[in-house]
N, C-alpha and C. Protein backbone atom coordinates (compact mmCIF):
# COMPACT_ATOMS: atom_id res chain seq x y z
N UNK A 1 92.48 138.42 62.26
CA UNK A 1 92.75 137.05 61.90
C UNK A 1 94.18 136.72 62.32
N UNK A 2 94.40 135.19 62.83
CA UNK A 2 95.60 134.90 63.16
C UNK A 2 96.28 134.73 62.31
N UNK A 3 97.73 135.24 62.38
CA UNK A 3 98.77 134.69 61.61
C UNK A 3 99.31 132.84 62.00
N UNK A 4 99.79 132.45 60.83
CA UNK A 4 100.29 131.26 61.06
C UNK A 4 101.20 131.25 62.05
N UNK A 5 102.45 131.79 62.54
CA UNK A 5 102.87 131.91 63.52
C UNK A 5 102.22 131.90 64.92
N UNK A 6 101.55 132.93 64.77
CA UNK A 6 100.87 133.31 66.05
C UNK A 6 100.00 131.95 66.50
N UNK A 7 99.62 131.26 66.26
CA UNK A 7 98.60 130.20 66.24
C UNK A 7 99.69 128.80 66.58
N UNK A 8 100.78 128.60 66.02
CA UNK A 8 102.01 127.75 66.17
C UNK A 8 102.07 128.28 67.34
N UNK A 9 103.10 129.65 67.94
CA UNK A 9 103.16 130.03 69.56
C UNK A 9 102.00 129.76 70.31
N UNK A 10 100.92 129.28 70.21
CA UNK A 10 99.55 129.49 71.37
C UNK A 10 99.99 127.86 71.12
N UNK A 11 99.94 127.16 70.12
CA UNK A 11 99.97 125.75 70.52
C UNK A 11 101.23 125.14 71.31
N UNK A 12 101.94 125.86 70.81
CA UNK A 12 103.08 125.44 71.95
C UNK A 12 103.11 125.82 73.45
N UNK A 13 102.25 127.23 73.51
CA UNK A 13 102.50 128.07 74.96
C UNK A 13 101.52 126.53 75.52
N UNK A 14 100.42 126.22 74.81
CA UNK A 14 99.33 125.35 75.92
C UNK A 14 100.32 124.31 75.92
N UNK A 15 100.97 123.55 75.57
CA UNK A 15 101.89 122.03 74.91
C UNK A 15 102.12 122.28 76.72
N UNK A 16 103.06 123.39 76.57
CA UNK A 16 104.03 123.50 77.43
C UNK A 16 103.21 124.21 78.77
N UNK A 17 102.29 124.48 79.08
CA UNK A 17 101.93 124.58 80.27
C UNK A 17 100.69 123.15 80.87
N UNK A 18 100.64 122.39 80.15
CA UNK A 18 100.34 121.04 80.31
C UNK A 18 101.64 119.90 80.79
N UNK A 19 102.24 120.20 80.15
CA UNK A 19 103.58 119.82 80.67
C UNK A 19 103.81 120.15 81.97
N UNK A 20 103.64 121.12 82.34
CA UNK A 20 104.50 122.09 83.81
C UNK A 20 103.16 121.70 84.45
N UNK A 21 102.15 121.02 84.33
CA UNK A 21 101.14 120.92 84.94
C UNK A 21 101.25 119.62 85.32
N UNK A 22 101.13 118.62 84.55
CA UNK A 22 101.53 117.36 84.75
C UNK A 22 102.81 116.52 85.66
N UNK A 23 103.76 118.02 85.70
CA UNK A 23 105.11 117.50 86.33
C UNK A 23 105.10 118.32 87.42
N UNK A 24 104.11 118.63 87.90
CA UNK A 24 103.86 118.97 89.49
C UNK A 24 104.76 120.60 89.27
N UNK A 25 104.58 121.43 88.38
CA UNK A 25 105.56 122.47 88.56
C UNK A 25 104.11 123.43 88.62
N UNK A 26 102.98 123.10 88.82
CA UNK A 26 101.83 124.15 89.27
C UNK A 26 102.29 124.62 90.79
N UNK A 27 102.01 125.91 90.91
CA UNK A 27 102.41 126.72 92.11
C UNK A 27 100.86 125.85 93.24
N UNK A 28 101.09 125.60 94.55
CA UNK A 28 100.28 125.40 95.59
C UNK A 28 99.65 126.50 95.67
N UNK A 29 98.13 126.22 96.49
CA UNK A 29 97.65 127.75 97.02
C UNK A 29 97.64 127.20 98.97
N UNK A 30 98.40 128.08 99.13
CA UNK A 30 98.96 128.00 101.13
C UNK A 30 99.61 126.98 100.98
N UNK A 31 99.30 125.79 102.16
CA UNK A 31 99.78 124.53 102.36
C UNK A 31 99.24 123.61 102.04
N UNK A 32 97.97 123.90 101.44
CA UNK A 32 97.36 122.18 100.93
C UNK A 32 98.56 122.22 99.76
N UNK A 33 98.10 120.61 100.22
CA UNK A 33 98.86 119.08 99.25
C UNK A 33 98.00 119.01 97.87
N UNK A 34 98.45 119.31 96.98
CA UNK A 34 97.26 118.69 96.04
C UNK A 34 97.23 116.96 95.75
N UNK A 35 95.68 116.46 95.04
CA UNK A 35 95.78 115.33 95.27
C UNK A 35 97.21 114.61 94.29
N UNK A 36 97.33 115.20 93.41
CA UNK A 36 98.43 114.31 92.96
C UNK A 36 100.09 113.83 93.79
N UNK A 37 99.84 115.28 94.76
CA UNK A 37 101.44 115.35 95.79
C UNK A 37 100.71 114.00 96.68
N UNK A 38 99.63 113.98 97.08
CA UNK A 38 99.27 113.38 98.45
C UNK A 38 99.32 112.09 97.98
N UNK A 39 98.79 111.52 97.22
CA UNK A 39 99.00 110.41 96.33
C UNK A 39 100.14 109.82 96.52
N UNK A 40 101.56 110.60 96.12
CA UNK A 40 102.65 110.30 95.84
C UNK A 40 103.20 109.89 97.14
N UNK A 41 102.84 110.84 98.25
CA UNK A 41 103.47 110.32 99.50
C UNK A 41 103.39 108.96 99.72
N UNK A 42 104.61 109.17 100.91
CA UNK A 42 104.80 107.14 101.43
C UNK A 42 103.61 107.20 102.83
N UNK A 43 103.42 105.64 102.83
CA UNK A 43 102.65 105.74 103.92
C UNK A 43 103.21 106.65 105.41
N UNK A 44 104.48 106.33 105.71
CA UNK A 44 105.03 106.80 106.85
C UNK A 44 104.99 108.37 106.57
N UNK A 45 104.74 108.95 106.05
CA UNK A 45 104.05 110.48 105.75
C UNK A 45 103.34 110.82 106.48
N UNK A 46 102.27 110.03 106.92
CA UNK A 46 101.18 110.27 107.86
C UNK A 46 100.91 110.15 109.42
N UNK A 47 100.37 110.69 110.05
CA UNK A 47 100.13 110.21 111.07
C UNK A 47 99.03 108.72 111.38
N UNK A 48 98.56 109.01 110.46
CA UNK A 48 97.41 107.52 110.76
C UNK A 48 98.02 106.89 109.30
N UNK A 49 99.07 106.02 109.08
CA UNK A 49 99.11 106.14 107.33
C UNK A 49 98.29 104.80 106.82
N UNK A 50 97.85 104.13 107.96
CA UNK A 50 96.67 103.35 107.48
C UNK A 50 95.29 103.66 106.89
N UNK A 51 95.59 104.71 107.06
CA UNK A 51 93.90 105.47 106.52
C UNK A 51 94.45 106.55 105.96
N UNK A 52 95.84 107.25 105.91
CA UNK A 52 96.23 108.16 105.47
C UNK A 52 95.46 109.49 105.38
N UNK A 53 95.31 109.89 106.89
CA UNK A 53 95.16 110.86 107.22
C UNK A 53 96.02 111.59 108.26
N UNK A 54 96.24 113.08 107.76
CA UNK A 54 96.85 113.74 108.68
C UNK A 54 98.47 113.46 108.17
N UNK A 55 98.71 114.31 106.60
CA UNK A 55 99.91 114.03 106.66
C UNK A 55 101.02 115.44 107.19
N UNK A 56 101.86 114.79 107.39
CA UNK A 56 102.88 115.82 108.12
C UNK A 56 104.23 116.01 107.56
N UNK A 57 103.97 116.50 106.07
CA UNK A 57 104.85 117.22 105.19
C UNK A 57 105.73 118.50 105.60
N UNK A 58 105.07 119.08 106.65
CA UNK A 58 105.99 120.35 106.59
C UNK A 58 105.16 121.29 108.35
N UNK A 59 105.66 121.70 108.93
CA UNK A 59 105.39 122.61 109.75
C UNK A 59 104.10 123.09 110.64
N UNK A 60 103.44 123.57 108.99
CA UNK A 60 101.85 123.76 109.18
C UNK A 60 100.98 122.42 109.30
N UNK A 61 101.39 121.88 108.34
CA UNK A 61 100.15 120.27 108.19
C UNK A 61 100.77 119.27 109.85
N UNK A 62 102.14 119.83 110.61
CA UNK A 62 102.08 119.08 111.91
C UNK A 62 100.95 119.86 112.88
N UNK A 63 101.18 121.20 112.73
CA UNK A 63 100.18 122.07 113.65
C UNK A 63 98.64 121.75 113.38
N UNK A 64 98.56 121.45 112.19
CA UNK A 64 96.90 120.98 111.86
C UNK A 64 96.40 118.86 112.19
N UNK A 65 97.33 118.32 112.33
CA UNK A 65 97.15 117.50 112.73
C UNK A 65 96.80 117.27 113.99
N UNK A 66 97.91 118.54 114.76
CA UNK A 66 97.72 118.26 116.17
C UNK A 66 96.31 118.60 117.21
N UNK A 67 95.75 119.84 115.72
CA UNK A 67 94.54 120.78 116.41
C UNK A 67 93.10 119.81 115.97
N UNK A 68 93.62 118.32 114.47
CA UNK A 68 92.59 117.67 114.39
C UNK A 68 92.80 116.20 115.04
N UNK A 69 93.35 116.04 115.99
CA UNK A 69 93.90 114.52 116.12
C UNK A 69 92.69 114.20 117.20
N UNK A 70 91.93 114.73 117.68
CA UNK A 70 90.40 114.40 118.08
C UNK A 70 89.62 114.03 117.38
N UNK A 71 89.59 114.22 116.32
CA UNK A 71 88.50 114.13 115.08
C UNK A 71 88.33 113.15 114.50
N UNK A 72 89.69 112.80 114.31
CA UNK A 72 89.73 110.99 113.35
C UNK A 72 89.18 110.50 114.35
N UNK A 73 88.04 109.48 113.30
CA UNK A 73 87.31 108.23 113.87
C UNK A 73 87.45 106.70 113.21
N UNK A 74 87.05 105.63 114.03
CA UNK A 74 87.57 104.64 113.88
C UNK A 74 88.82 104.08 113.82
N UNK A 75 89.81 104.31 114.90
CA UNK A 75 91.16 104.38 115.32
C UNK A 75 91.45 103.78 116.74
N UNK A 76 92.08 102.65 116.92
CA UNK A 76 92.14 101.93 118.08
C UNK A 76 93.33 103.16 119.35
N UNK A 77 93.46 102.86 120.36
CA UNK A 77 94.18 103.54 120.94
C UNK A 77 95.58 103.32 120.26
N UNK A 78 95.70 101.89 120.62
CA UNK A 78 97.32 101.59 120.18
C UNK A 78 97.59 102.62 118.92
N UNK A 79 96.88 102.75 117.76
CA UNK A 79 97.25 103.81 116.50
C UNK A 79 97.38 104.59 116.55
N UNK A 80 96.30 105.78 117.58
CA UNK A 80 96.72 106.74 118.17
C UNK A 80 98.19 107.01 118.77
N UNK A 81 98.65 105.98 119.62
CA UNK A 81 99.73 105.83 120.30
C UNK A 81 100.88 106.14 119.34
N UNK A 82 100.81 105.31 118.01
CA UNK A 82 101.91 105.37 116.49
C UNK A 82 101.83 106.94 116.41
N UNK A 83 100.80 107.07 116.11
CA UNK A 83 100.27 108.54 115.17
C UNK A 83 101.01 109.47 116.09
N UNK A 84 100.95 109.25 117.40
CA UNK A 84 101.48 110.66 118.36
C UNK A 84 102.90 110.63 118.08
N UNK A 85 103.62 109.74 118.26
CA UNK A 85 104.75 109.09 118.24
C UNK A 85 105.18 109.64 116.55
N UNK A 86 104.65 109.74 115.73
CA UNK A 86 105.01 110.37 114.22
C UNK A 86 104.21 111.51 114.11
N UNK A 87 103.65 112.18 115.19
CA UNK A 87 103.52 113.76 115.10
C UNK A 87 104.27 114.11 116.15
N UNK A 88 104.98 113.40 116.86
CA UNK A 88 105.92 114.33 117.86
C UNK A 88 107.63 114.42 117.26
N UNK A 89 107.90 113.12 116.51
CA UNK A 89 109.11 113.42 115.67
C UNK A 89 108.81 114.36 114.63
N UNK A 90 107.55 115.07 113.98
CA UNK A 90 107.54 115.86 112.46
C UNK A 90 107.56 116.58 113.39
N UNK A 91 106.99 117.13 114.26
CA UNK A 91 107.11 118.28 115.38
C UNK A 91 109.01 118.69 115.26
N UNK A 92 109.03 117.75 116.07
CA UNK A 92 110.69 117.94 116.05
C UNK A 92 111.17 118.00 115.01
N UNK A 93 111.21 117.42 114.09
CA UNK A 93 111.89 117.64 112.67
C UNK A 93 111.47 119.23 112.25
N UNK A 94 110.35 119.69 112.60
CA UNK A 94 110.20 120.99 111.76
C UNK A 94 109.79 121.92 112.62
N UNK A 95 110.23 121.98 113.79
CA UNK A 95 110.64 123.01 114.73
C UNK A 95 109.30 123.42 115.69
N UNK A 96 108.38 122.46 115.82
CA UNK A 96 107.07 122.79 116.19
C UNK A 96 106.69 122.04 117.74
N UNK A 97 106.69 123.51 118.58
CA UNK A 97 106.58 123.42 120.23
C UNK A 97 105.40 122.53 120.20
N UNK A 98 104.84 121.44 121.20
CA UNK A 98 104.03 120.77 121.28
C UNK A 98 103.56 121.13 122.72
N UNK A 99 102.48 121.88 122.93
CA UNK A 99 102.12 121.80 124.81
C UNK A 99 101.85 120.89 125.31
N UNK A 100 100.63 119.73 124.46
CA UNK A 100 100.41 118.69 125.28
C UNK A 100 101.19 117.96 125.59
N UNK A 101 100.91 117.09 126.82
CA UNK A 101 101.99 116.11 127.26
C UNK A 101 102.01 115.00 126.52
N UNK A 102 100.91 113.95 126.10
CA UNK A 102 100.20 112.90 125.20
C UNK A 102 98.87 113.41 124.41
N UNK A 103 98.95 112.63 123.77
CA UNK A 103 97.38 112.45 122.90
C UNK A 103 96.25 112.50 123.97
N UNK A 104 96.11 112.09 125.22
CA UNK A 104 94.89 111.64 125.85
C UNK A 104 94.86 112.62 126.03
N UNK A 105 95.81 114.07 126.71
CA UNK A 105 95.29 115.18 127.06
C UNK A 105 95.14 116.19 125.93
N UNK A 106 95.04 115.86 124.58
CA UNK A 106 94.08 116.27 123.48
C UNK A 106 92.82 116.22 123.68
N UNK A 107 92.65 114.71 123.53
CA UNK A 107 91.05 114.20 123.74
C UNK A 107 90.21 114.80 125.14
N UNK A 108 91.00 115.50 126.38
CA UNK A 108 90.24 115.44 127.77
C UNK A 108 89.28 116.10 127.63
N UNK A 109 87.91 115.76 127.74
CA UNK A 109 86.68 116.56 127.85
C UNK A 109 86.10 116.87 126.30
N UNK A 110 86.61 115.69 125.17
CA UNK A 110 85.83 116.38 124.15
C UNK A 110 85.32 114.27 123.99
N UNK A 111 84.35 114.89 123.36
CA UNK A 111 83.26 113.53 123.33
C UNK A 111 84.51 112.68 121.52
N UNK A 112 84.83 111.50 122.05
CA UNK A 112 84.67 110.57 121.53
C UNK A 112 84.32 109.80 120.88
């Protein structure tokens, strides 16, 4: 049987890891964003931030943008054009070699 104490410490240990939960102090697992971080971001976060996809927080999420930037659908060229243009500065900002020359030679030879 619990002591009165013991039962006071468990309500506080949960108090307080609801707390650290709520204030974003939960540990990530790899590089996903959880939805509450992704949420928070500004639109200019993103590569498409009209549809807010493909954000480019850090290093890895530029390298995964660049390996999915075929994929997004329903995207005029001109956006594409933005989107490259704010994955080639997060590139640069976070130290990440880019081979292609443009976006179009992403897309060459994959269906549309």
């Amino acid at each position: 049987m619990a002591t009165h104490r013991q039962k006071l410490a468990a309500r506080t240990n949960v108090t307080s890891a609801r707390r650290a939960s709520h204030a974003g102090a939960a540990p990530k697992r790899g590089n996903e964003l959880r939805e509450l971080d992704r949420n928070q971001l500004g639109s200019e976060r993103f590569a498409f931030p009209a549809e807010r996809k493909e954000p480019l927080t850090d290093a890895s999420h530029v390298r995964n943008a660049i390996a999915r930037f075929d994929q997004v659908e329903g995207v005029s060229d001109a956006e594409r054009d933005r989107a490259w243009r704010r994955i080639r500065a997060a590139a640069k900002r976070h130290g990440v070699e880019i081979e292609a020359r443009g976006w179009r030679q992403l897309m060459a030879g994959k269906k549309s």
